[in-house]
Every structure is written in structure tokens, then in C-alpha cells.
N, C-alpha and C. Protein backbone atom coordinates (compact mmCIF):
# COMPACT_ATOMS: atom_id res chain seq x y z
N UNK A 1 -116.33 196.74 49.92
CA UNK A 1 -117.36 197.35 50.73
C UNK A 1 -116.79 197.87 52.04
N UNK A 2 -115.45 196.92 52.66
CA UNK A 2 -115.72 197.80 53.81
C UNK A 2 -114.42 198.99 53.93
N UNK A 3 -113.73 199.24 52.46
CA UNK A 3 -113.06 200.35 52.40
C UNK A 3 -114.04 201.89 52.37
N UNK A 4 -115.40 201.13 52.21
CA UNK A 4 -116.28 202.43 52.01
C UNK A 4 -116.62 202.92 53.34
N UNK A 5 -116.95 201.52 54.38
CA UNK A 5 -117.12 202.04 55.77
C UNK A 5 -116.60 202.64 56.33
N UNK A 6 -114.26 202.67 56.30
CA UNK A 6 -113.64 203.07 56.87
C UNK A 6 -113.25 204.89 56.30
N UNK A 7 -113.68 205.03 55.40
CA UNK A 7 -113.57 206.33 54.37
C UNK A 7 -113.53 207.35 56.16
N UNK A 8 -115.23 207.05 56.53
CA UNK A 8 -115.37 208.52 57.50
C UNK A 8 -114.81 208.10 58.85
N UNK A 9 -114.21 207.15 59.07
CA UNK A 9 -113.23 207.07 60.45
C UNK A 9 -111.82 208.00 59.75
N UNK A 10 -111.31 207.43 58.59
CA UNK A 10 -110.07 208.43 58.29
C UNK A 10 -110.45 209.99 57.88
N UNK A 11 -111.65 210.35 57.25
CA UNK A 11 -111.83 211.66 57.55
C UNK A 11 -111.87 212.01 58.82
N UNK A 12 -112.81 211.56 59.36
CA UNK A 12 -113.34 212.04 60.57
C UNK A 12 -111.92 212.04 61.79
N UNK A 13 -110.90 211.38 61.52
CA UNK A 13 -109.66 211.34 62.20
C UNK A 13 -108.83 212.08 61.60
N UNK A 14 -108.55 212.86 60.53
CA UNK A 14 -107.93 213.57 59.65
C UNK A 14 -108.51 215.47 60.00
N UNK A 15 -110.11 215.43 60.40
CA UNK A 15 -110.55 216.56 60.42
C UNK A 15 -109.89 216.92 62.22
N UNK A 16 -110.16 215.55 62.99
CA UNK A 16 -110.03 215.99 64.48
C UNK A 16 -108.94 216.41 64.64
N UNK A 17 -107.39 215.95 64.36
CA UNK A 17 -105.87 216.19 64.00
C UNK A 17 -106.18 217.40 63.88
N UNK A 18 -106.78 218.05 62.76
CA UNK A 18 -106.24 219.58 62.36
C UNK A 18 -107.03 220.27 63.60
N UNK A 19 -108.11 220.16 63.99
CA UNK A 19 -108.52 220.88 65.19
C UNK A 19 -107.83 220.92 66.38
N UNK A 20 -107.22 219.88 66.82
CA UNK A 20 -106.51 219.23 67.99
C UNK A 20 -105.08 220.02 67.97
N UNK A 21 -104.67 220.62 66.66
CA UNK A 21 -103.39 221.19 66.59
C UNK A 21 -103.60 222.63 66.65
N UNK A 22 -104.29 223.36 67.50
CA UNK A 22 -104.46 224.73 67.44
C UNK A 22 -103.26 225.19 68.18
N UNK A 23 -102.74 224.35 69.08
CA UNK A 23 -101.44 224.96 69.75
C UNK A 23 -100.45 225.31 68.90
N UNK A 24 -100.16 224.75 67.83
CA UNK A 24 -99.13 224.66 66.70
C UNK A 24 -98.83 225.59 66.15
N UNK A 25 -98.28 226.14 65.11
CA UNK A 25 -98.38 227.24 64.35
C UNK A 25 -99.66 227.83 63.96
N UNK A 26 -100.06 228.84 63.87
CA UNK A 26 -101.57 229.05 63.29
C UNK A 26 -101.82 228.23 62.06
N UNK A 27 -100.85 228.26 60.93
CA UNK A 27 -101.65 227.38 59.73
C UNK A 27 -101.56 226.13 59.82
N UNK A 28 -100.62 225.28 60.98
CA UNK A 28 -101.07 223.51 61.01
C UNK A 28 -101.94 223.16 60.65
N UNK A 29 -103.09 223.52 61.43
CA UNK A 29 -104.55 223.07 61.66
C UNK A 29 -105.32 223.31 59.83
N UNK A 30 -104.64 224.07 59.58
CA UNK A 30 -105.20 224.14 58.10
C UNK A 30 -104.75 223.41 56.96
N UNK A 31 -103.26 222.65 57.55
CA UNK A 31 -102.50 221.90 56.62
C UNK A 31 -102.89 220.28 56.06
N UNK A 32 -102.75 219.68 55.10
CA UNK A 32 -103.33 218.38 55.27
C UNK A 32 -102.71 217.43 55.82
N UNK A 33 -103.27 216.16 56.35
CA UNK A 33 -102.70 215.42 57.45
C UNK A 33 -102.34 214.25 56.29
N UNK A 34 -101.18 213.62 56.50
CA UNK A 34 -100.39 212.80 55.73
C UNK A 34 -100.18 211.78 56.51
N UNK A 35 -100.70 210.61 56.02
CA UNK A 35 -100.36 209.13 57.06
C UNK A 35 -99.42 208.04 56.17
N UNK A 36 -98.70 208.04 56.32
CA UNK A 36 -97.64 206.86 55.54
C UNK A 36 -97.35 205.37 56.18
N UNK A 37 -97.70 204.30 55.83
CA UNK A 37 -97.11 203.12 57.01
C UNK A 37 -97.32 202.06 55.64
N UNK A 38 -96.65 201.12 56.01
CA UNK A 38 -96.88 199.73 55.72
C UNK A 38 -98.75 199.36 55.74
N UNK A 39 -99.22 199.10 56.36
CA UNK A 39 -100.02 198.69 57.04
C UNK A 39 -101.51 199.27 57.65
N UNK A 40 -102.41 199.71 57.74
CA UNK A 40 -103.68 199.94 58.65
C UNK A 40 -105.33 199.08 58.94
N UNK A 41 -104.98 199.19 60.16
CA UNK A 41 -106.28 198.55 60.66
C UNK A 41 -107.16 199.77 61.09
N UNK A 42 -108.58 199.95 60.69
CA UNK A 42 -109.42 200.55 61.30
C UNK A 42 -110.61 199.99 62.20
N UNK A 43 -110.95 200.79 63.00
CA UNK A 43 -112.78 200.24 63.78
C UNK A 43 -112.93 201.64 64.23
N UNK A 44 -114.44 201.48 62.78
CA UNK A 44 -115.07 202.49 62.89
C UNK A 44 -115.68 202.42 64.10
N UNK A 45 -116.12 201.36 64.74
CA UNK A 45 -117.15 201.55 66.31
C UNK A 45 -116.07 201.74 67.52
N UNK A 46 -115.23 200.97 67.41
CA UNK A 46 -114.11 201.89 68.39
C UNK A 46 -113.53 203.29 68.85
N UNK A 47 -113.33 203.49 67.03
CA UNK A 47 -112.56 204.75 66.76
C UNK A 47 -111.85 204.79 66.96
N UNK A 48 -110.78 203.40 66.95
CA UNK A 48 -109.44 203.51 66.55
C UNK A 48 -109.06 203.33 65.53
N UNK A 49 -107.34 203.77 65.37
CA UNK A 49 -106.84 203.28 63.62
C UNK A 49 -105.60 202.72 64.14
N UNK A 50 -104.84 201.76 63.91
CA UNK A 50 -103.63 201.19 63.82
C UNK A 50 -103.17 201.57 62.87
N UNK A 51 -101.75 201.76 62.45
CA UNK A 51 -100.86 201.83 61.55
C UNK A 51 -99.72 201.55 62.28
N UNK A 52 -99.17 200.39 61.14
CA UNK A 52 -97.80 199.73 61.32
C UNK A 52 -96.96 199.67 60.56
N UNK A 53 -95.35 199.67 60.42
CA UNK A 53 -94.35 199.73 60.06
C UNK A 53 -94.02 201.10 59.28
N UNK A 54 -92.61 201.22 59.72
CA UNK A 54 -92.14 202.70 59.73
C UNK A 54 -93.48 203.93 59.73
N UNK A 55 -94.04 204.22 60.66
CA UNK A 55 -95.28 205.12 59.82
C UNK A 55 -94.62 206.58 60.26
N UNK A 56 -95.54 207.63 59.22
CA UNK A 56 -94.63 208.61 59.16
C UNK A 56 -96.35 209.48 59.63
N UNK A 57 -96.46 210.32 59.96
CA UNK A 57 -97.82 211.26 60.47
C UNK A 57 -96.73 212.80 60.05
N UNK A 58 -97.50 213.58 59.37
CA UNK A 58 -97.21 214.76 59.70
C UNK A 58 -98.59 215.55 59.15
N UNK A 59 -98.47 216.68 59.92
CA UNK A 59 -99.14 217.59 59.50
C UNK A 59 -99.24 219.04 59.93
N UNK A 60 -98.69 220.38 58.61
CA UNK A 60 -98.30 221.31 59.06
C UNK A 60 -96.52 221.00 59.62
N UNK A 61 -96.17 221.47 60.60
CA UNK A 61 -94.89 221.58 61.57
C UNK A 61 -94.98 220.17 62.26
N UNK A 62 -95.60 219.29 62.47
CA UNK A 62 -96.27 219.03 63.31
C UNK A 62 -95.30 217.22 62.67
N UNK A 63 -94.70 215.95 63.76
CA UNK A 63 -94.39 215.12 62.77
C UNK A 63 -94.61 214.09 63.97
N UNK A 64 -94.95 212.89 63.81
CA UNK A 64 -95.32 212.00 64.34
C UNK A 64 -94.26 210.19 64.05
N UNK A 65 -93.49 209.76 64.63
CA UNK A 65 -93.36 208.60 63.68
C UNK A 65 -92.74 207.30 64.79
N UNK A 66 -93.21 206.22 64.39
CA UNK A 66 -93.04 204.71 65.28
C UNK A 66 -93.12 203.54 64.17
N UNK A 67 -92.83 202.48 65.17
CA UNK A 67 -93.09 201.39 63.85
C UNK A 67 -94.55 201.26 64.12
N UNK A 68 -95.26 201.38 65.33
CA UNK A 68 -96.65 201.41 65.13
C UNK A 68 -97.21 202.48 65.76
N UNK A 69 -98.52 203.16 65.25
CA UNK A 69 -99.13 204.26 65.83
C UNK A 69 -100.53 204.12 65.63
N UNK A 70 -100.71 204.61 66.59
CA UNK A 70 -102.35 203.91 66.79
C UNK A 70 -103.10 205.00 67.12
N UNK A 71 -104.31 205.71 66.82
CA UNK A 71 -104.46 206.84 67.03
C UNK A 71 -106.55 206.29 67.39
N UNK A 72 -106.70 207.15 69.00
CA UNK A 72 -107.79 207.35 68.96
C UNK A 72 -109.00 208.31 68.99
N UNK A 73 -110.35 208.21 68.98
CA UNK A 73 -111.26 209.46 68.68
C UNK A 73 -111.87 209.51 69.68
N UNK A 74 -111.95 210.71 70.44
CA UNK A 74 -112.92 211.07 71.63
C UNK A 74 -114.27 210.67 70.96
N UNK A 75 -115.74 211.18 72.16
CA UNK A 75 -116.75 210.77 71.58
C UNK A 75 -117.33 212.06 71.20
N UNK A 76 -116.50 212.95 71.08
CA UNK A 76 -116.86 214.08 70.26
C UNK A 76 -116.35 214.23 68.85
N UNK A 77 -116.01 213.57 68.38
CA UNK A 77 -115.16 213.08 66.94
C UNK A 77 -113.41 213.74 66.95
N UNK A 78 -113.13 214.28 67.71
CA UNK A 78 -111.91 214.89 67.95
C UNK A 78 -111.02 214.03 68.05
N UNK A 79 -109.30 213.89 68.02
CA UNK A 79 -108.59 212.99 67.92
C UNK A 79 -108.41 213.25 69.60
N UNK A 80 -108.21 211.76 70.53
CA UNK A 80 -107.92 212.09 71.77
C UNK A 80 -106.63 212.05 71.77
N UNK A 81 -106.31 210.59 71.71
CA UNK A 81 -104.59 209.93 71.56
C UNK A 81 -104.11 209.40 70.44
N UNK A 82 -102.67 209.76 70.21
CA UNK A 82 -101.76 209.11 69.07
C UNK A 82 -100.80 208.64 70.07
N UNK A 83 -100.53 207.53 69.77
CA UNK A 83 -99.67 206.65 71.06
C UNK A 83 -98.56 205.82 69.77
N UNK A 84 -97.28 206.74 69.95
CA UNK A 84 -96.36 205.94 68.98
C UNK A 84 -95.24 204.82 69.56
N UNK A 85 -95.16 203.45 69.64
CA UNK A 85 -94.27 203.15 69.84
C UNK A 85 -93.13 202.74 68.48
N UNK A 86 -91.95 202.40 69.02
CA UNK A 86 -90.71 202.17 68.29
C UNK A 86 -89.42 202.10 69.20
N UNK A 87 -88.43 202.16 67.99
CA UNK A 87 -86.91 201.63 68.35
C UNK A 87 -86.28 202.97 67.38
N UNK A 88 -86.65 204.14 68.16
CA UNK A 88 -86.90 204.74 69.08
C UNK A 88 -88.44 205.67 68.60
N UNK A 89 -89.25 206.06 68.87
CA UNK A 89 -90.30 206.76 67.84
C UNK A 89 -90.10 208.09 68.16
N UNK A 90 -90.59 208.83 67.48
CA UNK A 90 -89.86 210.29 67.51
C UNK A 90 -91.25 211.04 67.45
N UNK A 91 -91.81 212.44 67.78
CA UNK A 91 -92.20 213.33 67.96
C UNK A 91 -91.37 214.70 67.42
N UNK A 92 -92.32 215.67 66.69
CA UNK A 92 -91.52 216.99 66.64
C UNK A 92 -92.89 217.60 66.25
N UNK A 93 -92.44 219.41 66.67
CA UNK A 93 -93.33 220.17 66.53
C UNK A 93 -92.80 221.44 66.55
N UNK A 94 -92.71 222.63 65.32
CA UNK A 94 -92.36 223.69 65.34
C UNK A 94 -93.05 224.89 66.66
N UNK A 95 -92.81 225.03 67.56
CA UNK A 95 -93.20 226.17 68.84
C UNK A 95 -94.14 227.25 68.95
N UNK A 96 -93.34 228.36 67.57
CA UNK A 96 -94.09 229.60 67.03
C UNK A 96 -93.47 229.56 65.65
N UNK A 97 -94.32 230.70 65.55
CA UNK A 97 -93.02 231.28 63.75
C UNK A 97 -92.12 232.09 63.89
N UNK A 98 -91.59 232.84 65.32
CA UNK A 98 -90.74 233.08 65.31
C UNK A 98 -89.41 232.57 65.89
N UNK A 99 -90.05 231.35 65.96
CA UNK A 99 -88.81 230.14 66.30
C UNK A 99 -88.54 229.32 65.67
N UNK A 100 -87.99 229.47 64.89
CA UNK A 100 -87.87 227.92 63.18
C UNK A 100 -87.58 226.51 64.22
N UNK A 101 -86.99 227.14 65.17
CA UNK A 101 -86.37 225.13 65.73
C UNK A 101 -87.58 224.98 66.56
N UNK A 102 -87.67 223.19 66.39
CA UNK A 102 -88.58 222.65 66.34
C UNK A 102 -88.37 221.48 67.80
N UNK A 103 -89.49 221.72 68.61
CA UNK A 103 -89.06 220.41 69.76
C UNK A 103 -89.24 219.21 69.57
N UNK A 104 -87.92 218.81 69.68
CA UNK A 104 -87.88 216.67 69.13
C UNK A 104 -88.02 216.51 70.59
N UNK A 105 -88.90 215.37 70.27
CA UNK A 105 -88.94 213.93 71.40
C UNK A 105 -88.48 212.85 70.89
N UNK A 106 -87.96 212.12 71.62
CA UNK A 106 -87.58 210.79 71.43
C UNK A 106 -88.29 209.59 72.65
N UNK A 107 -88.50 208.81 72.22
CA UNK A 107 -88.57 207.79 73.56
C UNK A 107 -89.10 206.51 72.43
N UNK A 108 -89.49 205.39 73.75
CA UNK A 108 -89.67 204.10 73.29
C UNK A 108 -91.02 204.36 72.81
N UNK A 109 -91.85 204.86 73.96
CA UNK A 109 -93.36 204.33 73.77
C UNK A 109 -93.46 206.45 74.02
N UNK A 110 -94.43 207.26 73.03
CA UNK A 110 -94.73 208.35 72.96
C UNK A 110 -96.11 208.73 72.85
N UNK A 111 -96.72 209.46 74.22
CA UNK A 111 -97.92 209.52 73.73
C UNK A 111 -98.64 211.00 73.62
N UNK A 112 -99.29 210.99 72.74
CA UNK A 112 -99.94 212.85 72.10
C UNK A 112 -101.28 212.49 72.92
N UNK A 113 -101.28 213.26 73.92
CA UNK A 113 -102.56 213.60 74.35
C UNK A 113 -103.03 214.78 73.66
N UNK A 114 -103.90 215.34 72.69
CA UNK A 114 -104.06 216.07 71.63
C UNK A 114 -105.11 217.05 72.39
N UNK A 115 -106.13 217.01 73.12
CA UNK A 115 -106.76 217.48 74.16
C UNK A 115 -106.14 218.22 75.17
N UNK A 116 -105.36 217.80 75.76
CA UNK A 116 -104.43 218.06 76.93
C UNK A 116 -102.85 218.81 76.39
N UNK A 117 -102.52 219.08 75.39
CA UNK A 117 -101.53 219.72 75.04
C UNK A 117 -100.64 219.09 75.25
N UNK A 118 -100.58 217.58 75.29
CA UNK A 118 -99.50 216.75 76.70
C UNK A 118 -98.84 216.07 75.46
N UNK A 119 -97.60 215.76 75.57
CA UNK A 119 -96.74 214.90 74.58
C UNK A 119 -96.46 214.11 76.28
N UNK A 120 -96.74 212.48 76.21
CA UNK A 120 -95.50 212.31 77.48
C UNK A 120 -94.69 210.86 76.73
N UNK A 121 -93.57 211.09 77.18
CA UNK A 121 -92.27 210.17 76.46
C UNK A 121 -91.98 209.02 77.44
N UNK A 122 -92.29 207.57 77.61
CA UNK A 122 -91.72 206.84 78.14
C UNK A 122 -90.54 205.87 77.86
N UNK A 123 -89.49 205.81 78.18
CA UNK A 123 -88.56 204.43 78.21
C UNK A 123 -87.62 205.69 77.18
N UNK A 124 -86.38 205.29 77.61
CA UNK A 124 -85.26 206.18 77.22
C UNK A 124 -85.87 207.84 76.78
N UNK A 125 -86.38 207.89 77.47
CA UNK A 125 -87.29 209.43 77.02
C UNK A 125 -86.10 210.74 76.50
N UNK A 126 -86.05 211.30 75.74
CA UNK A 126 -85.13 212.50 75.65
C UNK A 126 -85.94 213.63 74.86
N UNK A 127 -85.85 215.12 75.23
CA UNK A 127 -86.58 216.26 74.38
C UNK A 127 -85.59 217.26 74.44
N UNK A 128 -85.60 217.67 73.05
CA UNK A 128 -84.66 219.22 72.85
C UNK A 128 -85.60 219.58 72.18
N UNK A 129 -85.36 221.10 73.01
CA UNK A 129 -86.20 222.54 72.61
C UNK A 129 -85.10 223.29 72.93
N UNK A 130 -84.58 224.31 71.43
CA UNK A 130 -83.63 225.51 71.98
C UNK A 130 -82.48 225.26 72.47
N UNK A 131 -81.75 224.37 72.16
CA UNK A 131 -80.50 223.59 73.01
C UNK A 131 -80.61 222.87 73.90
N UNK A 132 -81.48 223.19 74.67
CA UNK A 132 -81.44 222.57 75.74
C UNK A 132 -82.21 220.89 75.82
N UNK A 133 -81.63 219.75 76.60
CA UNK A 133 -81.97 218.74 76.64
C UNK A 133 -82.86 218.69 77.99
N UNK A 134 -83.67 217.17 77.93
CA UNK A 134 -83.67 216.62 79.08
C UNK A 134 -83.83 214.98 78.81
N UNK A 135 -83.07 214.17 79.69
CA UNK A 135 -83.28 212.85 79.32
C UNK A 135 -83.75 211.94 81.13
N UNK A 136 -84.60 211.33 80.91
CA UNK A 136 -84.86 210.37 81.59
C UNK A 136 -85.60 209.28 81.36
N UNK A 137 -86.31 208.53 82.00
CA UNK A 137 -87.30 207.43 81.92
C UNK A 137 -88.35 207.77 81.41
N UNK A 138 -88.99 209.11 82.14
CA UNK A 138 -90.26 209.37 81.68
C UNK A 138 -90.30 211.12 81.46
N UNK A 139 -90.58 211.49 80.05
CA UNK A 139 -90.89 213.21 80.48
C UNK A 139 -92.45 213.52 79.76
N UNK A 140 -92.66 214.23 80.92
CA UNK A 140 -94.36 214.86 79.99
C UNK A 140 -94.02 216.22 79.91
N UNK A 141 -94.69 216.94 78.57
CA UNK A 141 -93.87 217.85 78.04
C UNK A 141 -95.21 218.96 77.34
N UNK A 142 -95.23 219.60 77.55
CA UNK A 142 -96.60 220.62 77.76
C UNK A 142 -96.34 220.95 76.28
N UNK A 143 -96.68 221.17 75.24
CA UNK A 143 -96.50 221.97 74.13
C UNK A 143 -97.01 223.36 74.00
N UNK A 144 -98.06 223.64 74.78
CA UNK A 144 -98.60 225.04 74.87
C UNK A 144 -97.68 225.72 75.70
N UNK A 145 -97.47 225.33 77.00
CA UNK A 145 -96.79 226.19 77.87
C UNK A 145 -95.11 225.53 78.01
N UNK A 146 -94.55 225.02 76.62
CA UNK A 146 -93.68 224.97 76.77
C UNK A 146 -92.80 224.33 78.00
N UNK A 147 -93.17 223.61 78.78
CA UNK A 147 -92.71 222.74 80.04
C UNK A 147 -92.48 221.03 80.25
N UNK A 148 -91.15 220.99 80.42
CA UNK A 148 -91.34 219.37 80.70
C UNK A 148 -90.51 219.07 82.10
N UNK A 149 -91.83 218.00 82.47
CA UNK A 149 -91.79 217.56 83.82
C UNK A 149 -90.70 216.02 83.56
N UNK A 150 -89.97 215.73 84.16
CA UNK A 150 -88.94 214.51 84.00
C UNK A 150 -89.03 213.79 85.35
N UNK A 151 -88.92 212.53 85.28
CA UNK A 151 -88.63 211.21 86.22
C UNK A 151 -88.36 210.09 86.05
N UNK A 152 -89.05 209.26 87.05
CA UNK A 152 -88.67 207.54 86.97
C UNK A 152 -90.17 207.42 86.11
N UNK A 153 -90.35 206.70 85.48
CA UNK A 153 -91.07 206.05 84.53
C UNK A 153 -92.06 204.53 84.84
N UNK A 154 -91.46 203.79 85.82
CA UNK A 154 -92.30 202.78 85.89
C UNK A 154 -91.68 201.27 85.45
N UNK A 155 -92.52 201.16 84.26
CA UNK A 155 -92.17 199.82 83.52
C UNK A 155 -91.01 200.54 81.86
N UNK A 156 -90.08 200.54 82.61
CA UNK A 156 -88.86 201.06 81.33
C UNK A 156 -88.00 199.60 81.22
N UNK A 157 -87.17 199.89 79.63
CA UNK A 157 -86.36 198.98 79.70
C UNK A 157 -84.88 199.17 79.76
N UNK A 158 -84.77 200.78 79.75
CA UNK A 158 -83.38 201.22 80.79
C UNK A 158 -83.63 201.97 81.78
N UNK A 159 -83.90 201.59 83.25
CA UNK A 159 -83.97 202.31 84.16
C UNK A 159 -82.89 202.67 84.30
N UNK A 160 -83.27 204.36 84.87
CA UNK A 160 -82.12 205.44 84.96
C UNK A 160 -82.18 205.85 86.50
N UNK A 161 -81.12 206.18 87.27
CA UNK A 161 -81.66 206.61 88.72
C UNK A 161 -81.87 208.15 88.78
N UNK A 162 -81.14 209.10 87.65
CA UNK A 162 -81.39 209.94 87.70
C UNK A 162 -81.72 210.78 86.23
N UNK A 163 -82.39 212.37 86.35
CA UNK A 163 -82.55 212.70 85.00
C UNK A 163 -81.32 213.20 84.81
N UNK A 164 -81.23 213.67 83.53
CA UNK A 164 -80.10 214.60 82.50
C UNK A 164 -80.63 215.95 82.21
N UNK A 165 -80.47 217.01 83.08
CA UNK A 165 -80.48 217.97 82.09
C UNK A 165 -79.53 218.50 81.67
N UNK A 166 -79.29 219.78 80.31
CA UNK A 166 -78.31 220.22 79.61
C UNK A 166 -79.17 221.65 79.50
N UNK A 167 -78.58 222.66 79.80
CA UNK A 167 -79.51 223.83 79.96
C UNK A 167 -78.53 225.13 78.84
N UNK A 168 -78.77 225.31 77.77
CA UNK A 168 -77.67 226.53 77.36
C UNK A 168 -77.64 227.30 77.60
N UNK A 169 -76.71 228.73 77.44
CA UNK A 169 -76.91 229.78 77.86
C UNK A 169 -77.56 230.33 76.57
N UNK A 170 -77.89 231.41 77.12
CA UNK A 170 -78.95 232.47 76.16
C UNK A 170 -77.70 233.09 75.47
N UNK A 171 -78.00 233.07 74.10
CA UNK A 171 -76.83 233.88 73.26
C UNK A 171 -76.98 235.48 73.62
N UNK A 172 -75.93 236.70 73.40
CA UNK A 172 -76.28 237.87 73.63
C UNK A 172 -76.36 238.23 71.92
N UNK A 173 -77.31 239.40 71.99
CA UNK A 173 -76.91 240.11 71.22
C UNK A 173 -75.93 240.86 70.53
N UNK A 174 -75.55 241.11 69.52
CA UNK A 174 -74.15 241.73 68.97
C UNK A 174 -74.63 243.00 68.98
């Protein structure tokens, strides 16, 4: 009985994902959302979902993965946050279509503000887009407008005193 209750928290968290990804390639949002883990806890009155061990999220370009990820629902049924932690949890997301490479995140604790366009990376934080790196404690990383802000982080478990960037040059044309 209560696999029947949780049915429309995983739709209803499956439909908000594809809306929430309009920044993405145009067909993400149309792609189906794939949840892989060991493990899930739902509450439908919360509107959260847990998933634990290795979990894998993708959908479209779009890839999500921690040993746990916990994902919640605004009170408009929309997905607000996917908050991945791990050793290390990873983030990626293809840009446009005319850019096949795809921006990885890395960090300890990763969180998708899905509303806000916001990926932000805490504790060993690192993101490549296009060659170029940045590594620190903490980076929040715009996916629409392409921007990440880098610093000190807070509660990390390698504090860094300073960031890393790695900037490439622009290839020329032949």
C-alpha cells in the first residue's frame, strides 16, 4: 500500500526535473529522468526523496551523482533542491548544442538549486567548462549565464587559503 502512495511524489518529482531543466539543451526537459541507487526513502508530505548508495540521476545532458542525494519539491510541485553528497559527488551538464563539452563539478557536498540556475560546490569544490578550471572550497556556478563565483567555504574538510584558476587560451582558427 504505501508503494502506491509514493507513485505521485516520484512522478510528481520526475515531471518538476524536466521543467526545472529548461536551461539545458532544448530537448532535456523532454528526456526521461533516470534514478539509480541502492536505496530510497520517500515523504510524500514533506516532498522529499532520499536516495542512497552510488546513485546515478540523469536526465537528457544533464547527470547528477553522490553516495546520497536527496532531492526536494517546492510548494508549487517543481523540483527546488537536489543536494548530492559523496567522496567526491559529481555534477555535469551539456551548455548548448553547439558545444558537445559538458561542465563537470566536483565537490564533497553539491547543491542544484533548480529554480535559481545555481549549481554551488562545497568542500574540495572543482568545475571545468572549456578547459578552463576553477578549484576552491566553495564555487557557485550559474548554468544559464555560464559564471562561477569561487572562495572560502565555511565548514570544509580541506581548507584552502586560496582559489585555483587555470584559464586556456582560445584556439585560432586555421
Amino acid at each position: 500500500m504505501r508503494l502506491v502512495k509514493t507513485i505521485p511524489l516520484l512522478l510528481s518529482l520526475g515531471v518538476a526535473l524536466g521543467s526545472a531543466s529548461a536551461f539545458a539543451l532544448p530537448n532535456d526537459r523532454d528526456q526521461p529522468i533516470r534514478i539509480q541507487a541502492d536505496n530510497a526513502h520517500l515523504d510524500d508530505k514533506q516532498g522529499v526523496a532520499t536516495y542512497t548508495g552510488d546513485v546515478i540521476i540523469t536526465q537528457g545532458s544533464m547527470m547528477i551523482k553522490g553516495n546520497t542525494v536527496t532531492m526536494t519539491r517546492a510548494a508549487n510541485g517543481d523540483i527546488d533542491v537536489v543536494t548530492s553528497v559523496g567522496n567526491l559527488a559529481y555534477f555535469e551538464q551539456q551548455q548548448s548544442a553547439a558545444k558537445p563539452d559538458k561542465m563537470k563539478g566536483w565537490a564533497v557536498t553539491i547543491q542544484y538549486q533548480a529554480q535559481k540556475d545555481t549549481v554551488i560546490l562545497t568542500d574540495r569544490a572543482k568545475v571545468e567548462n572549456e578547459g578552463n578550471t576553477t578549484e576552491g572550497e566553495k564555487i557557485v556556478y550559474n548554468t544559464k549565464s555560464q559564471v562561477a563565483t569561487a572562495g572560502r567555504g565555511g565548514n570544509v574538510t580541506a581548507p584552502r587559503q586560496r582559489i585555483d584558476m587555470v584559464i586556456q587560451p582560445k584556439k585560432k582558427a586555421e
